[in-house]
Protein backbone atom coordinates (compact mmCIF):
# COMPACT_ATOMS: atom_id res chain seq x y z
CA UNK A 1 0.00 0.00 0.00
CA UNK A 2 1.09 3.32 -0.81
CA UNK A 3 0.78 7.22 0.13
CA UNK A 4 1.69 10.52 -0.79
CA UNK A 5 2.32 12.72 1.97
CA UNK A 6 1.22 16.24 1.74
CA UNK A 7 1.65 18.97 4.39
CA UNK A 8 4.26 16.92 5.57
CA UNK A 9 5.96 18.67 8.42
CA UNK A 10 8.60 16.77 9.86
CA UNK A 11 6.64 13.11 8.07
CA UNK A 12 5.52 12.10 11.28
CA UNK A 13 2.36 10.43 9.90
CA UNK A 14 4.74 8.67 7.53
CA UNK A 15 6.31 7.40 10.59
CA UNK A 16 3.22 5.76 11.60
CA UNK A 17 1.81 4.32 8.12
CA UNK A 18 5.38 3.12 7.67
CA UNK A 19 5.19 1.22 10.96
CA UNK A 20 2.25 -0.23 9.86
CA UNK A 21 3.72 -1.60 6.46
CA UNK A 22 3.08 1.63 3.97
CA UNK A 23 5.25 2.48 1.79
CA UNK A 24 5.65 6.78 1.19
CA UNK A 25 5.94 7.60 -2.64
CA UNK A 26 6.52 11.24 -2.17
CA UNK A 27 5.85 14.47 0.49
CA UNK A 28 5.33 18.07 -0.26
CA UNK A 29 6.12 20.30 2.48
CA UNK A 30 6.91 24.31 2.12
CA UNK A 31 9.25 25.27 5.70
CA UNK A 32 12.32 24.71 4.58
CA UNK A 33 13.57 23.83 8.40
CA UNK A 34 11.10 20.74 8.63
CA UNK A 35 12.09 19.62 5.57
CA UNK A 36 15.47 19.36 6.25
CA UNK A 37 14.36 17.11 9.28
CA UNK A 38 12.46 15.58 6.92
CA UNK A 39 15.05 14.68 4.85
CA UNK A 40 17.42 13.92 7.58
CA UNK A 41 15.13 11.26 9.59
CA UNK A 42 13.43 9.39 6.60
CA UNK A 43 14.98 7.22 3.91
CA UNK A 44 13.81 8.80 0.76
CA UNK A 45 14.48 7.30 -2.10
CA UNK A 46 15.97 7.82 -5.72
CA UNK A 47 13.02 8.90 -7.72
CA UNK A 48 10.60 9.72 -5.01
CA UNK A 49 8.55 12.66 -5.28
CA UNK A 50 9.49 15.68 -3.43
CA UNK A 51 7.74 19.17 -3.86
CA UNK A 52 7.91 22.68 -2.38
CA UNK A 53 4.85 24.43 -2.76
CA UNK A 54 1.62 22.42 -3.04
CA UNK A 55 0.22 25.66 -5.44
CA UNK A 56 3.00 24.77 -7.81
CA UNK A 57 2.49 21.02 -7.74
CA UNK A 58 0.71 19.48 -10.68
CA UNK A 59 -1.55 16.56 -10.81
CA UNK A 60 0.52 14.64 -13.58
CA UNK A 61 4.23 14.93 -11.70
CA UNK A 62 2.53 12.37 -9.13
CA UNK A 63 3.15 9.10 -8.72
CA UNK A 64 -0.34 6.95 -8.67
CA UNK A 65 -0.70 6.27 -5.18
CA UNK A 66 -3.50 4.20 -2.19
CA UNK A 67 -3.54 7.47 -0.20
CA UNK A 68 -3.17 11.02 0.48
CA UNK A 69 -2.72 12.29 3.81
CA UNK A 70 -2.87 15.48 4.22
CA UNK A 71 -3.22 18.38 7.46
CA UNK A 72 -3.51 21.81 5.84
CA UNK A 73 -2.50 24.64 8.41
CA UNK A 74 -4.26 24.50 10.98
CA UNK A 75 -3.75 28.48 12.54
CA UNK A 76 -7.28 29.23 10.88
CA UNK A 77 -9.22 26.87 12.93
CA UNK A 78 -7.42 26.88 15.70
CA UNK A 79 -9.37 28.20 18.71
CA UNK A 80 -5.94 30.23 19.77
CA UNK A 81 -6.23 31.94 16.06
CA UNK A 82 -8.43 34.47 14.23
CA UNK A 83 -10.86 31.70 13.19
CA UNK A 84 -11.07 33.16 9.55
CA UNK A 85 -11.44 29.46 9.07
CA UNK A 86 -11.46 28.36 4.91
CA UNK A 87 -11.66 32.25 4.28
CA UNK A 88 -7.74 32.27 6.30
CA UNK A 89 -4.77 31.79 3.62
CA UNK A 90 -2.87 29.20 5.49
CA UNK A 91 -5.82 26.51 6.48
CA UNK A 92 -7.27 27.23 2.74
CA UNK A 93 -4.79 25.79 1.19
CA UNK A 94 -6.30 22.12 1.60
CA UNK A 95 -8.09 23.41 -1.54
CA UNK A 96 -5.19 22.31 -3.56
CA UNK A 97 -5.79 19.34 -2.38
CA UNK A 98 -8.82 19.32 -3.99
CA UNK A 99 -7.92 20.62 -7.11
CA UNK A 100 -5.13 17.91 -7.58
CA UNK A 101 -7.84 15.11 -6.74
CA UNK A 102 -9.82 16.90 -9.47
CA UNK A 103 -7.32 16.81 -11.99
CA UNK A 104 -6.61 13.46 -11.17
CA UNK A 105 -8.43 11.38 -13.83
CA UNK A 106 -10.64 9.27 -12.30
CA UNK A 107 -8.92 5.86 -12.67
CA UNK A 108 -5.96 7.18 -11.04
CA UNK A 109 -7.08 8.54 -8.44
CA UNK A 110 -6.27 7.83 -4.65
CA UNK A 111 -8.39 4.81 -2.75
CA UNK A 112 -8.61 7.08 0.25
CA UNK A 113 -8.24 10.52 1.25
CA UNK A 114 -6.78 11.35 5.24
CA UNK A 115 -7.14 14.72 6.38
CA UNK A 116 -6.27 15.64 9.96
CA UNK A 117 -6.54 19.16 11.59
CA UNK A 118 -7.24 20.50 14.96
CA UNK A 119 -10.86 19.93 17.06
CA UNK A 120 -11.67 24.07 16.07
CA UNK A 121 -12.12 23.00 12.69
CA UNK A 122 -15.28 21.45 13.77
CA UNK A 123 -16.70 24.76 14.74
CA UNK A 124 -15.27 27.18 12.66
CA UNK A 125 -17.47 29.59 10.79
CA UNK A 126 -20.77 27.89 13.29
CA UNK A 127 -19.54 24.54 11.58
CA UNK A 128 -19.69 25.38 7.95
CA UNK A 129 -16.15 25.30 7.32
CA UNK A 130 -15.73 21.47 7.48
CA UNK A 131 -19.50 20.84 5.92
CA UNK A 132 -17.89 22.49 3.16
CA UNK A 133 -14.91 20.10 3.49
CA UNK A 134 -17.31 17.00 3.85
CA UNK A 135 -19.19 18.22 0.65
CA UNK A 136 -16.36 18.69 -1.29
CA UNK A 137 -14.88 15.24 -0.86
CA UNK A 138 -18.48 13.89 -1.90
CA UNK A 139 -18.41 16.18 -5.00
CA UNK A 140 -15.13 14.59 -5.68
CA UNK A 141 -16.86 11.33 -5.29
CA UNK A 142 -15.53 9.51 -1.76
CA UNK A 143 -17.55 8.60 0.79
CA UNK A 144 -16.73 10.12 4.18
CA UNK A 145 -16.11 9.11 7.44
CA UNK A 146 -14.53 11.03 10.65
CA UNK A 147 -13.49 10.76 14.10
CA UNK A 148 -12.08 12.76 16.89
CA UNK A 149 -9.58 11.44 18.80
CA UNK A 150 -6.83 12.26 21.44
CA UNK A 151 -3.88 11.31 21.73
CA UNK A 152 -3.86 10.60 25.37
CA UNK A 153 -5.86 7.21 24.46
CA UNK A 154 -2.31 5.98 22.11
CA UNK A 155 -0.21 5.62 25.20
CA UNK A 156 1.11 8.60 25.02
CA UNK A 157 0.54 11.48 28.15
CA UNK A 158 -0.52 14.19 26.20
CA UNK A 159 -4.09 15.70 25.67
CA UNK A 160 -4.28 16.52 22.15
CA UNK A 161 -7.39 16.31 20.16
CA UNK A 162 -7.42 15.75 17.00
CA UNK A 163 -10.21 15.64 13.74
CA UNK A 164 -9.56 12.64 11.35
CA UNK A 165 -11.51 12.76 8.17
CA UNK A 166 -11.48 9.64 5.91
CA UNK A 167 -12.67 9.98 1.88
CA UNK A 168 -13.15 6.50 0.92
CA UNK A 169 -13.23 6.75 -3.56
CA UNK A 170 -16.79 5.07 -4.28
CA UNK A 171 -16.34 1.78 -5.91
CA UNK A 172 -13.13 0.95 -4.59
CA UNK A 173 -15.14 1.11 -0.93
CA UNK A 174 -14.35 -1.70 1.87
CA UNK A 175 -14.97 -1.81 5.61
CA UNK A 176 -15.04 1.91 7.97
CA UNK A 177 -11.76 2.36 9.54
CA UNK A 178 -13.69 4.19 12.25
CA UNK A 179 -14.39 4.43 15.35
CA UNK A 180 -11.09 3.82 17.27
CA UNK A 181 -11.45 3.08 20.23
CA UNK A 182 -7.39 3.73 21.21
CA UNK A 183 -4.85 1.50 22.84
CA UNK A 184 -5.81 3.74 26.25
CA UNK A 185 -2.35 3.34 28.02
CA UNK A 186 -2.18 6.76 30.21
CA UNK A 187 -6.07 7.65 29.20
CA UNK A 188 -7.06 7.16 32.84
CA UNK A 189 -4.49 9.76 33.73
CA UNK A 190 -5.46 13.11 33.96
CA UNK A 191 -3.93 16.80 32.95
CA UNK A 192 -2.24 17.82 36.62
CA UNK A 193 -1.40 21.74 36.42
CA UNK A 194 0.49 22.36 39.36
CA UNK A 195 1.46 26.20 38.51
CA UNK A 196 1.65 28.91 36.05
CA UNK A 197 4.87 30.46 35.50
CA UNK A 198 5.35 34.75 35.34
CA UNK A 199 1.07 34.46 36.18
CA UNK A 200 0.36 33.47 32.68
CA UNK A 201 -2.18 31.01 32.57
CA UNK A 202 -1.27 29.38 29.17
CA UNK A 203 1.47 27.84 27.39
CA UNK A 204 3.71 28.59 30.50
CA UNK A 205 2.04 26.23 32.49
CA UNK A 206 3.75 23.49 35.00
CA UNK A 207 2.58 20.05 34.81
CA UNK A 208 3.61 17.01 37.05
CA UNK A 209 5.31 14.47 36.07
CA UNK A 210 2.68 11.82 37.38
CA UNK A 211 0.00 13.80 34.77
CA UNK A 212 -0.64 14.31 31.05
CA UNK A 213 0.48 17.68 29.76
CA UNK A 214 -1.81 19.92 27.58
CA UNK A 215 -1.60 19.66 23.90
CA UNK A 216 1.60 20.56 22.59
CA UNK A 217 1.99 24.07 20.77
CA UNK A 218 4.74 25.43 18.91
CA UNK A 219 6.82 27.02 21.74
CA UNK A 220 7.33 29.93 19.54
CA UNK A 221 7.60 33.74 21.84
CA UNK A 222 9.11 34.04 25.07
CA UNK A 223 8.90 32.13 27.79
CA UNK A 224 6.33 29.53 26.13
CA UNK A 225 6.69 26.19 26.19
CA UNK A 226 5.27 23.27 28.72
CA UNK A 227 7.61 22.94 31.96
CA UNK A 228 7.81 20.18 34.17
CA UNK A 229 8.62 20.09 37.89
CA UNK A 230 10.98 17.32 38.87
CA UNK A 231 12.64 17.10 42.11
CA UNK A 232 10.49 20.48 43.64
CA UNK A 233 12.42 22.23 40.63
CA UNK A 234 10.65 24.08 37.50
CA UNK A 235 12.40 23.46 34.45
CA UNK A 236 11.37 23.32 30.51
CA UNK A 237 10.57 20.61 28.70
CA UNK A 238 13.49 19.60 26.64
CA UNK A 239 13.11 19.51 22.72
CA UNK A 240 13.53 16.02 23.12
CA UNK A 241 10.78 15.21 25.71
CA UNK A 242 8.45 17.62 23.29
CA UNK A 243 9.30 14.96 20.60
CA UNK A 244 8.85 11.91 23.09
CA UNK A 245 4.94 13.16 23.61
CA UNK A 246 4.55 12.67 20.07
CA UNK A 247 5.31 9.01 20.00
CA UNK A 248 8.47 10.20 17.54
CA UNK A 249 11.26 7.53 18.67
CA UNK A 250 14.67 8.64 19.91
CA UNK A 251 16.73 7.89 16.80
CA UNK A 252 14.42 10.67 14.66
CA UNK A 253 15.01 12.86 17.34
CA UNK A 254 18.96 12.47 16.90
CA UNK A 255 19.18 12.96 13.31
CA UNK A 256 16.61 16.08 13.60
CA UNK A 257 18.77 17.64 16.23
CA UNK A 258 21.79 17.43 14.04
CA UNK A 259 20.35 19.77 11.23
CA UNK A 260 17.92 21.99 13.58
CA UNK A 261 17.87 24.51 16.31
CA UNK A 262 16.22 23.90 19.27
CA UNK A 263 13.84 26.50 18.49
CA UNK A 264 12.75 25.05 15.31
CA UNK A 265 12.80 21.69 17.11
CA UNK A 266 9.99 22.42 19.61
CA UNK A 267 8.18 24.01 16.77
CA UNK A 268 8.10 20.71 14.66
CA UNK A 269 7.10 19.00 17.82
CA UNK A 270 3.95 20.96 18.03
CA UNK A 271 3.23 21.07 14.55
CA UNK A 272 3.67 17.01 14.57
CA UNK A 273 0.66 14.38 14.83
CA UNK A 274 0.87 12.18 17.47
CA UNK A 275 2.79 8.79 15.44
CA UNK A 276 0.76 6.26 18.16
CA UNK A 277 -2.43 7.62 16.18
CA UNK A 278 -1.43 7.27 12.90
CA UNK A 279 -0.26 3.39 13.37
CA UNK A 280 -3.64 2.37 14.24
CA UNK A 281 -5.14 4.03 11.84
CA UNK A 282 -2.42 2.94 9.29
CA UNK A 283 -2.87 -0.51 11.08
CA UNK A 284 -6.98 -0.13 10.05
CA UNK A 285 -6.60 0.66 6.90
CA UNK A 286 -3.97 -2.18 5.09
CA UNK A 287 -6.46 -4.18 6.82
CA UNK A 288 -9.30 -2.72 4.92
């Protein structure tokens, strides 16, 4: 089975379908610091497809593939944005994902479209923002599925919810892939704030190591970023840890660090989907 991976970030959703026996025929991603994690932590190989700007990609440079994953920007459904929602110019962009599907011709066309974004998405624009994205797929002719899930139920101990949307091409249909029910792990444990550091109430905050943290953001500003008390003592997450959260193994991590700042390295954590989710889904789907 094979995928394209679009919006790639640092590939951590190929990390997952990998795991689960995928194989990755090509990744478009426009930050030129994740994709030089990108290309420093996966294999990619001669010939496979790599593009810069998904406005600039055409539908005949890609290889014929089972999937497309894809997780447009997410700033314009996010509840911490403006909420200009489809209207914004980063979260819009999944458009092009639409417009490649439509110059697809039919035959060639992906089994199954994977779109994840952030819970806000749900409610942005009163909900008419993904009703638009729902109707669009069907236009395109898949049948869709979708789920909301957290990452705190994929044994990892972070609370992140996340929106997975599942186009399944009519014709080619087979089983739902949805609901997950997780693999639970820490799910019983809950988010322990034990203080705010400086009196801000968010994105400073001090967790305990016996908790979950908060979702993950970007880190980016002063002072931001998830801390951690451990022996009595408030200190930062490391990049590291930030990457652990995310089910990303160690060895990713290493070669990551070696082309990256630290700065850009807590960013790509909290841009990241959780890898624990994306196996069982992956897992789901070869099954299908």
């Amino acid at each position: 089975m094979t995928f394209l991976d679009f919006f790639a970030g640092i590939g951590t959703i190929r990390i997952g379908f990998e795991q689960a026996g995928w194989t990755c025929n090509g990744h478009v991603e426009w930050d030129k610091f994740a994709q030089a994690s990108y290309n420093a932590m996966h294999d990619i190989k001669d010939g496979e497809f790599c593009g810069w700007d998904i406005r600039a990609v055409r539908a005949d440079e890609l290889p014929r593939s089972d999937l497309w994953t894809f997780g447009a920007p997410c700033q314009d459904f996010s509840i911490a944005g403006k909420r200009k929602g489809m209207d914004g110019e980063r979260s819009s962009l999944v458009n092009e994902i639409f417009r490649l599907v439509e110059e697809t011709p039919e035959e060639n066309r992906p089994t199954w479209l994977l779109y994840e974004n952030v819970k806000g998405m749900l409610s942005s624009n009163g909900g008419w923002d993904f009703l638009g994205i729902l109707l669009e797929m069907d236009r395109l002719g898949y049948d869709v599925e979708w789920q909301l899930l957290n990452s705190k139920h994929f044994c990892v101990p972070q609370n992140r919810e996340r929106v997975f949307t599942l186009g399944h091409l009519r014709g080619r249909g087979g089983r739902k892939v949805f609901p997950i029910s997780g693999t639970d792990g820490q799910g019983g444990v809950s988010v322990k704030i034990v203080a705010h550091r400086n009196g801000y109430r968010r994105n400073t905050q001090t967790f305990s190591p016996t908790g979950i943290t908060e979702s993950l953001d970007t880190a980016q500003g002063g002072g931001r970023g998830h801390h951690v008390i451990i022996s009595n003592r408030i200190r930062k997450l490391t990049p590291r840890e930030t990457w652990r959260l995310q089910g990303i193994p160690d060895h990713y991590f290493d070669k990551a660090k070696a082309v990256n700042s630290d700065s850009q390295l807590y960013k790509q954590a909290g841009n990241a989907c959780t890898v624990n989710v994306m196996y069982e889904i992956a897992k789901r789907m070869i099954h299908d």
